[in-house]
N, C-alpha and C. Protein backbone atom coordinates (compact mmCIF):
# COMPACT_ATOMS: atom_id res chain seq x y z
N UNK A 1 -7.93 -9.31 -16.12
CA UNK A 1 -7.00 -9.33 -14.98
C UNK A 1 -7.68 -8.87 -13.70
N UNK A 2 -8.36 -8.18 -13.63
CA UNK A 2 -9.23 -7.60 -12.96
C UNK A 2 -10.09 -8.58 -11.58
N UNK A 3 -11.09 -9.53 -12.61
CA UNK A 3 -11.34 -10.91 -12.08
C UNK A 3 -10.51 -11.71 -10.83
N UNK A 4 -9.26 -12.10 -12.11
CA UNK A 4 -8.27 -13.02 -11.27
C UNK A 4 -7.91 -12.25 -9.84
N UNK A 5 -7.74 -11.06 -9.94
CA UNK A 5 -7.36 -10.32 -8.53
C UNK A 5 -8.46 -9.96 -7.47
N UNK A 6 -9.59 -9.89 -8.38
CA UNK A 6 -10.52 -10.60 -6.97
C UNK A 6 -10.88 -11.45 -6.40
N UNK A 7 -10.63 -12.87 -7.44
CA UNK A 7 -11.06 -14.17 -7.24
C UNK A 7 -9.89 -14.26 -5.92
N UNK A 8 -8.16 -13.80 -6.11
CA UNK A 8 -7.04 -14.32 -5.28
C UNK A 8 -7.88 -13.68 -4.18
N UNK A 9 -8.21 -12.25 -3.84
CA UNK A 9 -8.80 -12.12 -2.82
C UNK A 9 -9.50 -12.79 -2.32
N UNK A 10 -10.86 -13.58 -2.82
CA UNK A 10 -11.92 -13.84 -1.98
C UNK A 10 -11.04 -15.47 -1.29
N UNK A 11 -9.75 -16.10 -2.46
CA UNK A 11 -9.38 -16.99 -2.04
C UNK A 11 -8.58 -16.98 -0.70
N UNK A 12 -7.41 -15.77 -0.76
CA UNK A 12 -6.38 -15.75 0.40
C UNK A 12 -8.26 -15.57 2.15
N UNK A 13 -9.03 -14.88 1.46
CA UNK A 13 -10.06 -14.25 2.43
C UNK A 13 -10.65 -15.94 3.17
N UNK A 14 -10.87 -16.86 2.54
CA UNK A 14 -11.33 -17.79 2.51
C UNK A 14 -10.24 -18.68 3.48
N UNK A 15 -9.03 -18.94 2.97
CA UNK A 15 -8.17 -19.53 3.67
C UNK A 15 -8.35 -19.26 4.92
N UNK A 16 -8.06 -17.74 4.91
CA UNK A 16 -7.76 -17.35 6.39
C UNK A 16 -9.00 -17.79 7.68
N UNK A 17 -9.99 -18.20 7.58
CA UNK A 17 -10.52 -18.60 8.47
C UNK A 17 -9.68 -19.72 9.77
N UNK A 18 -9.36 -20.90 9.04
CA UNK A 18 -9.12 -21.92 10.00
C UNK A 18 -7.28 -21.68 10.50
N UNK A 19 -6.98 -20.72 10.05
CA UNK A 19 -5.37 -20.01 10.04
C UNK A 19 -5.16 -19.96 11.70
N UNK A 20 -4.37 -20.08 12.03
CA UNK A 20 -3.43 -19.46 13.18
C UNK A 20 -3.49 -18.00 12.84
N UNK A 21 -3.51 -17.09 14.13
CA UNK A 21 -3.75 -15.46 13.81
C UNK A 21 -2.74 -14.46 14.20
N UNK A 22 -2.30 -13.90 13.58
CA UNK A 22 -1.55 -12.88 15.07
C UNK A 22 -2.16 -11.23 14.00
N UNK A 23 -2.03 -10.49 14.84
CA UNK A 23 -2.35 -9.37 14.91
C UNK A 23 -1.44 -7.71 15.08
N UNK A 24 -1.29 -6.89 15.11
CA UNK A 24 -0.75 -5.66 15.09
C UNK A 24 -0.57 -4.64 14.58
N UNK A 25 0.35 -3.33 14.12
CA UNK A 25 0.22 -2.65 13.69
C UNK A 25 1.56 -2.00 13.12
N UNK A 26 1.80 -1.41 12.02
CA UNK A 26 2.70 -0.60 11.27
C UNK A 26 2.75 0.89 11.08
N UNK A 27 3.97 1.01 10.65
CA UNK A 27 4.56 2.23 10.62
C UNK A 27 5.53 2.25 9.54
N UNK A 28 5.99 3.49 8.89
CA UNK A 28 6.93 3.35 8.29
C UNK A 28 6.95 5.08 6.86
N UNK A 29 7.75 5.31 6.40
CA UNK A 29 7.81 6.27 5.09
C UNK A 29 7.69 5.26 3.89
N UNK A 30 7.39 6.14 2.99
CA UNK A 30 7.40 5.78 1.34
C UNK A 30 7.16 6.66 0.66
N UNK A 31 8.56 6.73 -1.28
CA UNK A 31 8.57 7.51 -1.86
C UNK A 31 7.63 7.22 -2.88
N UNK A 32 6.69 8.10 -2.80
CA UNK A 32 5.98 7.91 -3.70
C UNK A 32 4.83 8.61 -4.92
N UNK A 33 4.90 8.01 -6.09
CA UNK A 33 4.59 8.71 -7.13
C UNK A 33 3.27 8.01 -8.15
N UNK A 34 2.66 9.13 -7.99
CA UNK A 34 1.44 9.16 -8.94
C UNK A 34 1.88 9.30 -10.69
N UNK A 35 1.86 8.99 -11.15
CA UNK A 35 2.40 9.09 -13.11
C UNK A 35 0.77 8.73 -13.59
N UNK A 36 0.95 9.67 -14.95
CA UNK A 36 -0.11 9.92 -16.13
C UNK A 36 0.42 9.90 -17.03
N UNK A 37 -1.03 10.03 -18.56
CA UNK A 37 -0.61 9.55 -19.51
C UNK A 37 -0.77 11.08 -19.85
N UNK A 38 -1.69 11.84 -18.76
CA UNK A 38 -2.56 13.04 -19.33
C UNK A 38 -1.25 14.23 -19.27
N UNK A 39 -1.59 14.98 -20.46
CA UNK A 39 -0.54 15.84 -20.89
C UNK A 39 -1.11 17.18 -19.73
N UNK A 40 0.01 17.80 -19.13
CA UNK A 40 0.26 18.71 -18.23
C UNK A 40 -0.49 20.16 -19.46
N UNK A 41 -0.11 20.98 -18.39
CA UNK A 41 0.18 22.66 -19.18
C UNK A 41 1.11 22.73 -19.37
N UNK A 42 2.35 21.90 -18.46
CA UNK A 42 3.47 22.54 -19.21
C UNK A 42 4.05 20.97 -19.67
N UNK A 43 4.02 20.75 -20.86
CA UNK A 43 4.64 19.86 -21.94
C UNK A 43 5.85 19.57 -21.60
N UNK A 44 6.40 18.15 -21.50
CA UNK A 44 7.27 18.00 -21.07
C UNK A 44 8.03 18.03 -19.94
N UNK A 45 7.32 18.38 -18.93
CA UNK A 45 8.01 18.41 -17.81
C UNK A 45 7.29 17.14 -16.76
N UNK A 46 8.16 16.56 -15.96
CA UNK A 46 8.14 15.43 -15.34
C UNK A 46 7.48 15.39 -14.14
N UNK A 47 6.81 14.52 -13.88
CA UNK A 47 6.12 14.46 -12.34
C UNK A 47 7.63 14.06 -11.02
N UNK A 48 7.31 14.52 -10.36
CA UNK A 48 8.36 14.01 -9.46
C UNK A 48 7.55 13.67 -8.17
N UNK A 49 8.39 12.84 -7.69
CA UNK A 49 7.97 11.79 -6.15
C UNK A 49 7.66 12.33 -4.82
N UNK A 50 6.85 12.30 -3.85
CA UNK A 50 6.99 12.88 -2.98
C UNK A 50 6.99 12.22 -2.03
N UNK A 51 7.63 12.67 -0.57
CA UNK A 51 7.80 11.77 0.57
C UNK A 51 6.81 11.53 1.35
N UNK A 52 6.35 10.14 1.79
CA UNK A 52 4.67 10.21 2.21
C UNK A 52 4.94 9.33 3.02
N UNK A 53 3.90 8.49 4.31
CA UNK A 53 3.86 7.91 4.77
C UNK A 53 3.21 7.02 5.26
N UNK A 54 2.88 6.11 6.05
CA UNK A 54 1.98 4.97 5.70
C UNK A 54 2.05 4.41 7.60
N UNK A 55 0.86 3.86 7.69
CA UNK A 55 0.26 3.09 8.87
C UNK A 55 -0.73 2.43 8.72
N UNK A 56 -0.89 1.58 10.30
CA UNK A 56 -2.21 0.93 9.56
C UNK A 56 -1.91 0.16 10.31
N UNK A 57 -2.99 -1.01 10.48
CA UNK A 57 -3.38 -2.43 11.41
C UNK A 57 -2.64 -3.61 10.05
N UNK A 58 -2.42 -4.56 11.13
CA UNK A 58 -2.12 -5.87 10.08
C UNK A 58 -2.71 -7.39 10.57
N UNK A 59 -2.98 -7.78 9.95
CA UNK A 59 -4.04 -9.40 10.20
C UNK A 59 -2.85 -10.53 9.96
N UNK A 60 -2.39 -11.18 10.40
CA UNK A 60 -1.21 -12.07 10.00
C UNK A 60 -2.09 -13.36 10.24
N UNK A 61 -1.82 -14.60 9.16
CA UNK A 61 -3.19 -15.56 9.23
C UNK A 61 -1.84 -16.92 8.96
N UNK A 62 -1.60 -17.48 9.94
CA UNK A 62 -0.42 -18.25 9.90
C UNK A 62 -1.34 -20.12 9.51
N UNK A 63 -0.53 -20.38 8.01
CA UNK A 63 -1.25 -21.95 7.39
C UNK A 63 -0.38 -23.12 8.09
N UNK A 64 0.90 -22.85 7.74
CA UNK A 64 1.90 -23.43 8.39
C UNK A 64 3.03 -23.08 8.66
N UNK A 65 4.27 -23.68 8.70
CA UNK A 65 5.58 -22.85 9.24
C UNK A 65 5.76 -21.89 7.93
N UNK A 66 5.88 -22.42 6.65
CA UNK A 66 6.72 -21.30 5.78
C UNK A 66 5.43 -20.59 5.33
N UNK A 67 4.21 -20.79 5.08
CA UNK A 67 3.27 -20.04 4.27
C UNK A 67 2.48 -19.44 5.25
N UNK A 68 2.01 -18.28 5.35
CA UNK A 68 0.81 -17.76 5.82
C UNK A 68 0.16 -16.75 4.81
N UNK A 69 -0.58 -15.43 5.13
CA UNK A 69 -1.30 -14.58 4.61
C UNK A 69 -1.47 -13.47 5.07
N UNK A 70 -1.59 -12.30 5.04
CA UNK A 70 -1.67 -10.95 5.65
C UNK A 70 -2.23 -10.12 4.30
N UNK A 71 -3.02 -9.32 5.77
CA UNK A 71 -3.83 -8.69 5.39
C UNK A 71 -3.94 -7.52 6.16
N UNK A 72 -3.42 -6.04 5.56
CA UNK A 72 -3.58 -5.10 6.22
C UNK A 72 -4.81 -4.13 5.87
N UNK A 73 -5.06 -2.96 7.05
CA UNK A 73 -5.75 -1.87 6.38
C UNK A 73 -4.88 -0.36 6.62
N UNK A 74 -4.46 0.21 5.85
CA UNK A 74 -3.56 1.09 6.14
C UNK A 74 -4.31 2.54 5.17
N UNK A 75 -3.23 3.13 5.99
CA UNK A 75 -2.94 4.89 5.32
C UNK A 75 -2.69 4.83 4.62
N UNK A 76 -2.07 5.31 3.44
CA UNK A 76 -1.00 5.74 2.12
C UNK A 76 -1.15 6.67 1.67
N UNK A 77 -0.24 7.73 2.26
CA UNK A 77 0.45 8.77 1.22
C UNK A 77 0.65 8.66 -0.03
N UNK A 78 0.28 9.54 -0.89
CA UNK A 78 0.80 9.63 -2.49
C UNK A 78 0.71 10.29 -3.13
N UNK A 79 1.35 10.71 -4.35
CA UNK A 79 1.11 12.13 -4.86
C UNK A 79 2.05 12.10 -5.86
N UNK A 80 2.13 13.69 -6.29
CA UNK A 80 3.19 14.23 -6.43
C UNK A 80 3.69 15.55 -6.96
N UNK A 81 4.40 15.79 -7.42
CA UNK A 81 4.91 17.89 -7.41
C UNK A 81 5.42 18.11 -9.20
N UNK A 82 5.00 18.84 -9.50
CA UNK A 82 5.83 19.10 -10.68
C UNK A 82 5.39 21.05 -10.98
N UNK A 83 6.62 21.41 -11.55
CA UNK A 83 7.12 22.44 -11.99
C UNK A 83 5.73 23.66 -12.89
N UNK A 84 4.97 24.69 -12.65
CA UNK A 84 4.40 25.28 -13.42
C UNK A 84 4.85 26.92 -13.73
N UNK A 85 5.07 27.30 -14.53
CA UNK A 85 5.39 28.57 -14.50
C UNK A 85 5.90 29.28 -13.39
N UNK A 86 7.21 28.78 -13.02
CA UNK A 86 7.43 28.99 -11.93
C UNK A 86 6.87 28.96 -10.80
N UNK A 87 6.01 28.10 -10.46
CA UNK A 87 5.42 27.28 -9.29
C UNK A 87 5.72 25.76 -9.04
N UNK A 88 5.29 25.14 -7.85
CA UNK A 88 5.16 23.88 -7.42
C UNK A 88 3.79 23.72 -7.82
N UNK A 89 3.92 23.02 -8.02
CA UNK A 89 2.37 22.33 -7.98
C UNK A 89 2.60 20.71 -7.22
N UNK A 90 2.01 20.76 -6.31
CA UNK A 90 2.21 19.19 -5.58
C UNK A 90 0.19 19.24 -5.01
N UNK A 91 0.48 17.50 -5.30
CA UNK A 91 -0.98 16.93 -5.10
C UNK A 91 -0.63 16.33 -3.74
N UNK A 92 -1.33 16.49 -3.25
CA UNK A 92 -0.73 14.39 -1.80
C UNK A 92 -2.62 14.42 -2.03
N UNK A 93 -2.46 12.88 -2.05
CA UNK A 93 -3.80 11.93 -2.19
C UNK A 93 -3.35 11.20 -0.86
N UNK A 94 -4.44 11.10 0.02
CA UNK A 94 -4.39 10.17 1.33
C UNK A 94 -5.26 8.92 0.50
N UNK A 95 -4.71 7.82 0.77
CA UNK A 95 -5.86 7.04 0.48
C UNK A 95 -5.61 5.56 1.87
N UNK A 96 -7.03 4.83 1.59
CA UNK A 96 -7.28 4.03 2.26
C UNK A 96 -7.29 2.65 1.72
N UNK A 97 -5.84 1.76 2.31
CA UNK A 97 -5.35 0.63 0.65
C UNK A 97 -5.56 -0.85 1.71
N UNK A 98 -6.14 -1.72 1.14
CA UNK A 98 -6.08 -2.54 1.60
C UNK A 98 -5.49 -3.74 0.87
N UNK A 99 -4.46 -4.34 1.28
CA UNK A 99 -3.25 -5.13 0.43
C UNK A 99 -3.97 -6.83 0.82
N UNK A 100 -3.76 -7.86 0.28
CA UNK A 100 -4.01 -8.91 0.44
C UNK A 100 -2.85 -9.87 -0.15
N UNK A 101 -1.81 -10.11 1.19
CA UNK A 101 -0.88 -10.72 0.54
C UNK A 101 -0.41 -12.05 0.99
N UNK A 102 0.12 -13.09 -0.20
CA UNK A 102 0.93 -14.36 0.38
C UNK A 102 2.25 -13.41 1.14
N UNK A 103 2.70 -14.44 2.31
CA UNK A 103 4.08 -14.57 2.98
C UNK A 103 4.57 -15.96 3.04
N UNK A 104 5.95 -16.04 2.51
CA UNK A 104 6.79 -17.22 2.79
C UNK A 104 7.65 -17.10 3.72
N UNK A 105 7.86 -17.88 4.64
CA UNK A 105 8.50 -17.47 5.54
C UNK A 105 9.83 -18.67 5.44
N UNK A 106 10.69 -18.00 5.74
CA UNK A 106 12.58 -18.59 6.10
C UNK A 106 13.27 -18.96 7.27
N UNK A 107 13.66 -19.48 7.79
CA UNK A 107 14.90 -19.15 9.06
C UNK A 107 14.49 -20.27 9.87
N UNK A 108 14.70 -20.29 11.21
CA UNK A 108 14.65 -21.08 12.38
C UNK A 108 14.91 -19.76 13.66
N UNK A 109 14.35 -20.47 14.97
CA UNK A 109 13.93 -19.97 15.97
C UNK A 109 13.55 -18.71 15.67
N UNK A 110 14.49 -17.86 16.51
CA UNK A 110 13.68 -16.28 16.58
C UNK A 110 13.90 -15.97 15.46
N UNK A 111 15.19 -15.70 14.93
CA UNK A 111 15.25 -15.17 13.83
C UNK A 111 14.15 -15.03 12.34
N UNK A 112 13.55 -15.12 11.81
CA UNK A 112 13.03 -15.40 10.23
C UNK A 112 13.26 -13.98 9.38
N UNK A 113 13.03 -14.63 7.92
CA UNK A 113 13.04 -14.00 6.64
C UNK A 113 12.05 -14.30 5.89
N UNK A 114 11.40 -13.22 5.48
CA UNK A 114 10.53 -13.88 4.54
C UNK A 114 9.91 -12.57 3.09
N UNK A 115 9.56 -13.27 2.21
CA UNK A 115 8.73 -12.76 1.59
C UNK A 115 7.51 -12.41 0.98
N UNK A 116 6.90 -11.82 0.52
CA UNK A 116 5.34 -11.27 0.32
C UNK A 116 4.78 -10.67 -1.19
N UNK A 117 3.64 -11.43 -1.50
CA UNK A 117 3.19 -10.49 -2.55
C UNK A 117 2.01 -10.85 -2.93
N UNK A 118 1.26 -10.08 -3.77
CA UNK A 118 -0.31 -10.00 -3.61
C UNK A 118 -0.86 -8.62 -3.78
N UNK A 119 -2.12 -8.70 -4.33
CA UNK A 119 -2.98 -7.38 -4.98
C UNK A 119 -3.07 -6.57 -3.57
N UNK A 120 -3.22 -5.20 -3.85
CA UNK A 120 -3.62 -4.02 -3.27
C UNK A 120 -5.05 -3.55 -3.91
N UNK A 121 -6.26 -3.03 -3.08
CA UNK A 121 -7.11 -1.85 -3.22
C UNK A 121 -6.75 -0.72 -2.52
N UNK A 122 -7.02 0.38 -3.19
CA UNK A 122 -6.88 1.68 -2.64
C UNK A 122 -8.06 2.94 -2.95
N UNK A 123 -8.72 3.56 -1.98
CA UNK A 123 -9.95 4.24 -2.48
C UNK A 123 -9.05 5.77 -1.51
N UNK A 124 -9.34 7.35 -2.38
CA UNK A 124 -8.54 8.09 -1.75
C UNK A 124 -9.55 8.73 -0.99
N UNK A 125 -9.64 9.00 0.36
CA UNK A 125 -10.50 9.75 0.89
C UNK A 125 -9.97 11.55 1.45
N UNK A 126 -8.96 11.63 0.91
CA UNK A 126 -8.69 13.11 1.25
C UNK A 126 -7.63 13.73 -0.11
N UNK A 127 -7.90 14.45 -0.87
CA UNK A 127 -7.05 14.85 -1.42
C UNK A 127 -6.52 16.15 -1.31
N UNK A 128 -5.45 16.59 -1.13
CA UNK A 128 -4.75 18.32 -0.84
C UNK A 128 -4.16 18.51 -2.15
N UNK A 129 -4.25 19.73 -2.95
CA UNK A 129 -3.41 20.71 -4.10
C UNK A 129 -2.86 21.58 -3.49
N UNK A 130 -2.20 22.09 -4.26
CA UNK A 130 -1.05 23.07 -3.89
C UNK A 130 -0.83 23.72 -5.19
N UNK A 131 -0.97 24.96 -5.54
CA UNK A 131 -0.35 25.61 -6.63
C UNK A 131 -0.18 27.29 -6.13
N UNK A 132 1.10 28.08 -5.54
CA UNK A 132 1.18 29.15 -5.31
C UNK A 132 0.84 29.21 -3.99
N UNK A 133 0.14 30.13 -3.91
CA UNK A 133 -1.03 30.37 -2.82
C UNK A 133 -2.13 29.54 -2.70
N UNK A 134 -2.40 29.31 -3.39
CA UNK A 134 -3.66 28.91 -3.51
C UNK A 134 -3.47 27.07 -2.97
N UNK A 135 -4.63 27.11 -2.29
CA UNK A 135 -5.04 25.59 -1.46
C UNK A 135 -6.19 25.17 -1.88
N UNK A 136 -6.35 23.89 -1.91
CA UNK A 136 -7.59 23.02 -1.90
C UNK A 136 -7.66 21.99 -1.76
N UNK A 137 -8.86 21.43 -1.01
CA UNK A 137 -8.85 19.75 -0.40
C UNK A 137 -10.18 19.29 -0.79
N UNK A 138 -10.24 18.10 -1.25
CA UNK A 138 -11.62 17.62 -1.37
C UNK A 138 -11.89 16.01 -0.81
N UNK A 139 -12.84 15.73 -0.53
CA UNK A 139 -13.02 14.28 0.06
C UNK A 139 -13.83 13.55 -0.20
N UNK A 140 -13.25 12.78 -1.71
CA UNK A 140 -14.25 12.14 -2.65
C UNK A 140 -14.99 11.01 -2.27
N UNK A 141 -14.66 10.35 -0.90
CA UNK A 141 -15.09 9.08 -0.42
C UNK A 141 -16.65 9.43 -0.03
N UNK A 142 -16.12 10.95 0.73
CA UNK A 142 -17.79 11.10 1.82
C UNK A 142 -18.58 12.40 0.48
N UNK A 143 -17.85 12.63 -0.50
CA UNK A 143 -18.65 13.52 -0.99
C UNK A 143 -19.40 13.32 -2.78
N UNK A 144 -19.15 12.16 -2.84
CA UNK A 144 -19.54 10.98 -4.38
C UNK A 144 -18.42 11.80 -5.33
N UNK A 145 -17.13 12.03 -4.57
CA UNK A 145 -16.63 12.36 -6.64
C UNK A 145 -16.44 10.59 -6.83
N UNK A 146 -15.92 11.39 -8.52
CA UNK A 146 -15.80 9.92 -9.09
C UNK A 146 -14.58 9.49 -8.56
N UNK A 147 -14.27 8.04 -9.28
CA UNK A 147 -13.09 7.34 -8.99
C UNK A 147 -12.14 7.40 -9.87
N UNK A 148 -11.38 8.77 -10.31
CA UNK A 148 -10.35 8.84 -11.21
C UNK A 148 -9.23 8.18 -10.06
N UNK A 149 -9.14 8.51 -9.20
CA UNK A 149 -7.97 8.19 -8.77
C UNK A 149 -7.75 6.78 -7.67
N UNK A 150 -9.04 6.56 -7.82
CA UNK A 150 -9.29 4.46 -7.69
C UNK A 150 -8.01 3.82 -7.90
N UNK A 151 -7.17 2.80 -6.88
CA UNK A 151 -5.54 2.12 -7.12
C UNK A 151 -5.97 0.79 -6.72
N UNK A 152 -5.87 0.31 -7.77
CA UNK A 152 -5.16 -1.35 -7.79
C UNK A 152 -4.15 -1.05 -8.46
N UNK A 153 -3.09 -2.62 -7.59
CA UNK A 153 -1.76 -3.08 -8.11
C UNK A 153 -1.91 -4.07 -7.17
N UNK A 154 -0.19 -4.21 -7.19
CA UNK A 154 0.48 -5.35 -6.66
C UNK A 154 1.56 -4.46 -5.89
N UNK A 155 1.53 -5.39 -4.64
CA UNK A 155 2.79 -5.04 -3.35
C UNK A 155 3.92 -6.30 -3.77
N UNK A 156 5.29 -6.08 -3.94
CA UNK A 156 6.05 -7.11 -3.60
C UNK A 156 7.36 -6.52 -2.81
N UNK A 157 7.69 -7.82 -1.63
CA UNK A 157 9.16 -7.26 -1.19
C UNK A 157 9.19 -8.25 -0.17
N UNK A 158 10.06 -8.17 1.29
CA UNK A 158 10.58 -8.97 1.83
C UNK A 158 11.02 -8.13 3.26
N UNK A 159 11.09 -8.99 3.83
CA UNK A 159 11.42 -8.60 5.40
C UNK A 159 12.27 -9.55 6.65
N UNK A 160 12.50 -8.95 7.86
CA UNK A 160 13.06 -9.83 8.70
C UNK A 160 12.57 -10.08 10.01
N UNK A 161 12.07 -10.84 10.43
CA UNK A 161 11.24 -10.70 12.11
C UNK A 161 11.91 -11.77 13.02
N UNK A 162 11.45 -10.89 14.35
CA UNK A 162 12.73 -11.18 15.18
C UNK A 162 11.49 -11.45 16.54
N UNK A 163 11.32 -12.74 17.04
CA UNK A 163 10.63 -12.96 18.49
C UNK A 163 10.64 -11.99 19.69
N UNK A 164 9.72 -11.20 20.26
CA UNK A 164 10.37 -10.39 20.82
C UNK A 164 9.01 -10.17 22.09
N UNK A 165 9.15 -10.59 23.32
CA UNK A 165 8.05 -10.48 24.11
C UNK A 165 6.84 -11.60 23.62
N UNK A 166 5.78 -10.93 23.32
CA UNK A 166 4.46 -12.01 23.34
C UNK A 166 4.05 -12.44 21.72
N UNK A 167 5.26 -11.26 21.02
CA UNK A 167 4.98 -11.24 19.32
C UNK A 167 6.55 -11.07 18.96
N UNK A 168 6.06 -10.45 17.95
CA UNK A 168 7.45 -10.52 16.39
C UNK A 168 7.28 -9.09 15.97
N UNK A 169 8.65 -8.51 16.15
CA UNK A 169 8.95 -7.61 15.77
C UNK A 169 9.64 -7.20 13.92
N UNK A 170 8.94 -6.67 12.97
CA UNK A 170 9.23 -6.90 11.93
C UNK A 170 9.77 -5.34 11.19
N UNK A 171 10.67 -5.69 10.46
CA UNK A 171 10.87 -4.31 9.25
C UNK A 171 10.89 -5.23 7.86
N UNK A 172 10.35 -4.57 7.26
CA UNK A 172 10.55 -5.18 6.08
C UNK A 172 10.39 -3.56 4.63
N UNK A 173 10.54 -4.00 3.25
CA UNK A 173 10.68 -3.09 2.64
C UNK A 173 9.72 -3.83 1.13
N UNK A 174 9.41 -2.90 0.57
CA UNK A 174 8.13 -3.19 -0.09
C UNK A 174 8.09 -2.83 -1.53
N UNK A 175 8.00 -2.97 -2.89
CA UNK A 175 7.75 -2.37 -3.94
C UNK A 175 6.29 -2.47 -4.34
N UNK A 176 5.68 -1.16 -4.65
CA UNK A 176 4.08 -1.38 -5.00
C UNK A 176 3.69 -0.39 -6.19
N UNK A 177 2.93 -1.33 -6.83
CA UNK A 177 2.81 -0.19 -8.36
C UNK A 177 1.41 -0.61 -8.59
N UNK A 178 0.78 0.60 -8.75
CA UNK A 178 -0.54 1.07 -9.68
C UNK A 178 -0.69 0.09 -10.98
N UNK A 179 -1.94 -0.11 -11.06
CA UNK A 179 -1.99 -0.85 -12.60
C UNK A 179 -3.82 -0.55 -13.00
N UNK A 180 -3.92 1.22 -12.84
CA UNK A 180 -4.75 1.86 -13.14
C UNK A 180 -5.44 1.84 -14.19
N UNK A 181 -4.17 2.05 -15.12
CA UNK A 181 -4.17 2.36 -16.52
C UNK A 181 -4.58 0.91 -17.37
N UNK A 182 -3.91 -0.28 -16.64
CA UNK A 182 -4.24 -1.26 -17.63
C UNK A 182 -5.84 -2.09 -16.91
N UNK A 183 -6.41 -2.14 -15.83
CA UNK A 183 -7.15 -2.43 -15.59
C UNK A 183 -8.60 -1.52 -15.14
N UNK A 184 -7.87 -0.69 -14.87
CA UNK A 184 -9.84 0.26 -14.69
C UNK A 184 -9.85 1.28 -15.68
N UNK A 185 -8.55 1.32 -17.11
CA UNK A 185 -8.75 2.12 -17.84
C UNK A 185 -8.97 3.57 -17.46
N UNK A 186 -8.23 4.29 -16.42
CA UNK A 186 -7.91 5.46 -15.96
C UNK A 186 -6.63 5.99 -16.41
N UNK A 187 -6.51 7.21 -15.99
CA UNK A 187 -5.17 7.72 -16.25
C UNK A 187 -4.10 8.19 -15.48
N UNK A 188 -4.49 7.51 -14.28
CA UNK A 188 -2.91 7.35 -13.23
C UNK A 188 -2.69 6.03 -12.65
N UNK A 189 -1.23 5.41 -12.86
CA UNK A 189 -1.09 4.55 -12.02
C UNK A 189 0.08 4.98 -10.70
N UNK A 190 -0.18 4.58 -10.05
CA UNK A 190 1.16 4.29 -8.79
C UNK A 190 2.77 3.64 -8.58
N UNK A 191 3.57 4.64 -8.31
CA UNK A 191 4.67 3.97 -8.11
C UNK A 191 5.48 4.04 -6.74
N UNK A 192 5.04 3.15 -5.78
CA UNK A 192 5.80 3.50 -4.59
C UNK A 192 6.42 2.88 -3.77
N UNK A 193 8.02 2.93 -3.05
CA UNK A 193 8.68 2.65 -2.57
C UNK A 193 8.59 2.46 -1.12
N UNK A 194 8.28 1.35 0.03
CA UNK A 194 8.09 1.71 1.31
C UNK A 194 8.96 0.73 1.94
N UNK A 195 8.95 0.94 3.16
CA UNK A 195 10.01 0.97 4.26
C UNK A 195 9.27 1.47 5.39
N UNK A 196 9.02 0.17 6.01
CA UNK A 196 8.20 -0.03 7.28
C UNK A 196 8.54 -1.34 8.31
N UNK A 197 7.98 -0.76 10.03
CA UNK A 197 8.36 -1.47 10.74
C UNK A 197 7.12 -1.81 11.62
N UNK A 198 6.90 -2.99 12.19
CA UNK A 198 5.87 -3.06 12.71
C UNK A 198 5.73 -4.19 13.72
N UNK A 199 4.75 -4.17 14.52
CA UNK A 199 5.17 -5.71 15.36
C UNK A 199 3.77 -6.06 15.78
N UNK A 200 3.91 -7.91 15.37
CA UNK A 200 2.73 -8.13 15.48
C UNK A 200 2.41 -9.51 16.66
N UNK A 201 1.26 -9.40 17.44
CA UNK A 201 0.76 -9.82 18.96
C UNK A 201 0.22 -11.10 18.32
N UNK A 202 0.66 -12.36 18.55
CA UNK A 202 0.04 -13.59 18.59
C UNK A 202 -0.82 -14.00 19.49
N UNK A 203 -2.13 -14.20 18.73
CA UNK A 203 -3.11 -14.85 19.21
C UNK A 203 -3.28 -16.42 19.39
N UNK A 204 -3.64 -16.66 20.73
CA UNK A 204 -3.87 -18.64 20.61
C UNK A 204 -2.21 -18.68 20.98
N UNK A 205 -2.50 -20.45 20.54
CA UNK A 205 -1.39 -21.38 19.99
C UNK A 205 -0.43 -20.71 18.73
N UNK A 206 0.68 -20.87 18.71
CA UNK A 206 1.20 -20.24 17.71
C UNK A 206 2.51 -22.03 17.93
């Protein structure tokens, strides 16, 4: 599986050359949760979600009216908190995800609808702990740790954009999940919920 999700990459990467372009940037929250297979200290007790948030540039690569391609590079928050001997323990992982997705697009004039989906990479370059007092951050990108916490998946969801000045003003809402565990054979995948708005500047002819 692994393969096929790079091959779609190098394909959507390929398309996009002779594409119509537009360009811009996002914003938005997402709940979101890191899950393992790896047994805690304390047995039985549940990871829970934490509130994180997300930005980033977006590449919009327009084929024709209903199909195009996007391609962002964003932030992502992620993590999460669970219960130790009467402590929190919460992780947040910053990472740096780059999504590669189809869009179908819906509607007439200003208005449209559309939807999206397609593989994610994610490499974490800042990670923060939390247990008690005690703090710690490490930054595995610039400092060679390994890649336990390396994210591929898949983004899917849908949105609404609205003509607005020289571009398109968009919100749309997103489901994206880790698939750690079944493809790089690690022991966390991703589960996260987002809700973002963003607006993007047409380049050329549109």
């Amino acid at each position: 599986m692994k393969k096929i999700l790079v091959v779609f990459m190098l394909s959507l990467l390929y398309t996009c050359i002779n594409a119509q372009t537009a360009i811009g940037l996002k914003l938005g929250l997402q709940n979101a949760k890191l899950k393992t297979n790896r047994p805690t200290e304390n047995p039985g007790n549940e990871y829970n979600s934490i509130l994180g948030t997300n930005f980033g540039a977006a590449f919009n690569f327009r084929y024709d009216e209903r199909v195009s391609f996007l391609m962002e590079i964003n932030y992502s928050q992620k993590g999460f908190t669970y219960n130790l001997q009467g402590y929190e323990v919460k992780m947040n992982i910053n990472y740096m995800e780059v999504p590669l997705l189809i869009k179908l697009n819906f509607g007439e004039y200003d208005l449209k609808y559309y939807g999206l989906f397609g593989p994610f990479a994610a490499y974490p370059f800042h990670i923060k702990s939390e247990y008690g007092d005690i703090k710690e951050s490490e930054y595995p990108m610039f400092e060679g740790g390994e890649f336990k916490y390396f994210d591929l998946g898949l983004h899917i969801g849908g949105g609404i954009g609205f003509n607005l000045g020289h571009g398109r003003l968009l919100g749309e809402i997103r489901y994206c999940i880790g698939l750690g565990e079944t493809i790089l054979d690690n022991d966390w995948d991703s589960n996260v919920i987002q809700l973002s708005f963003g607006y993007l500047f047409k380049l050329g002819k549109n």
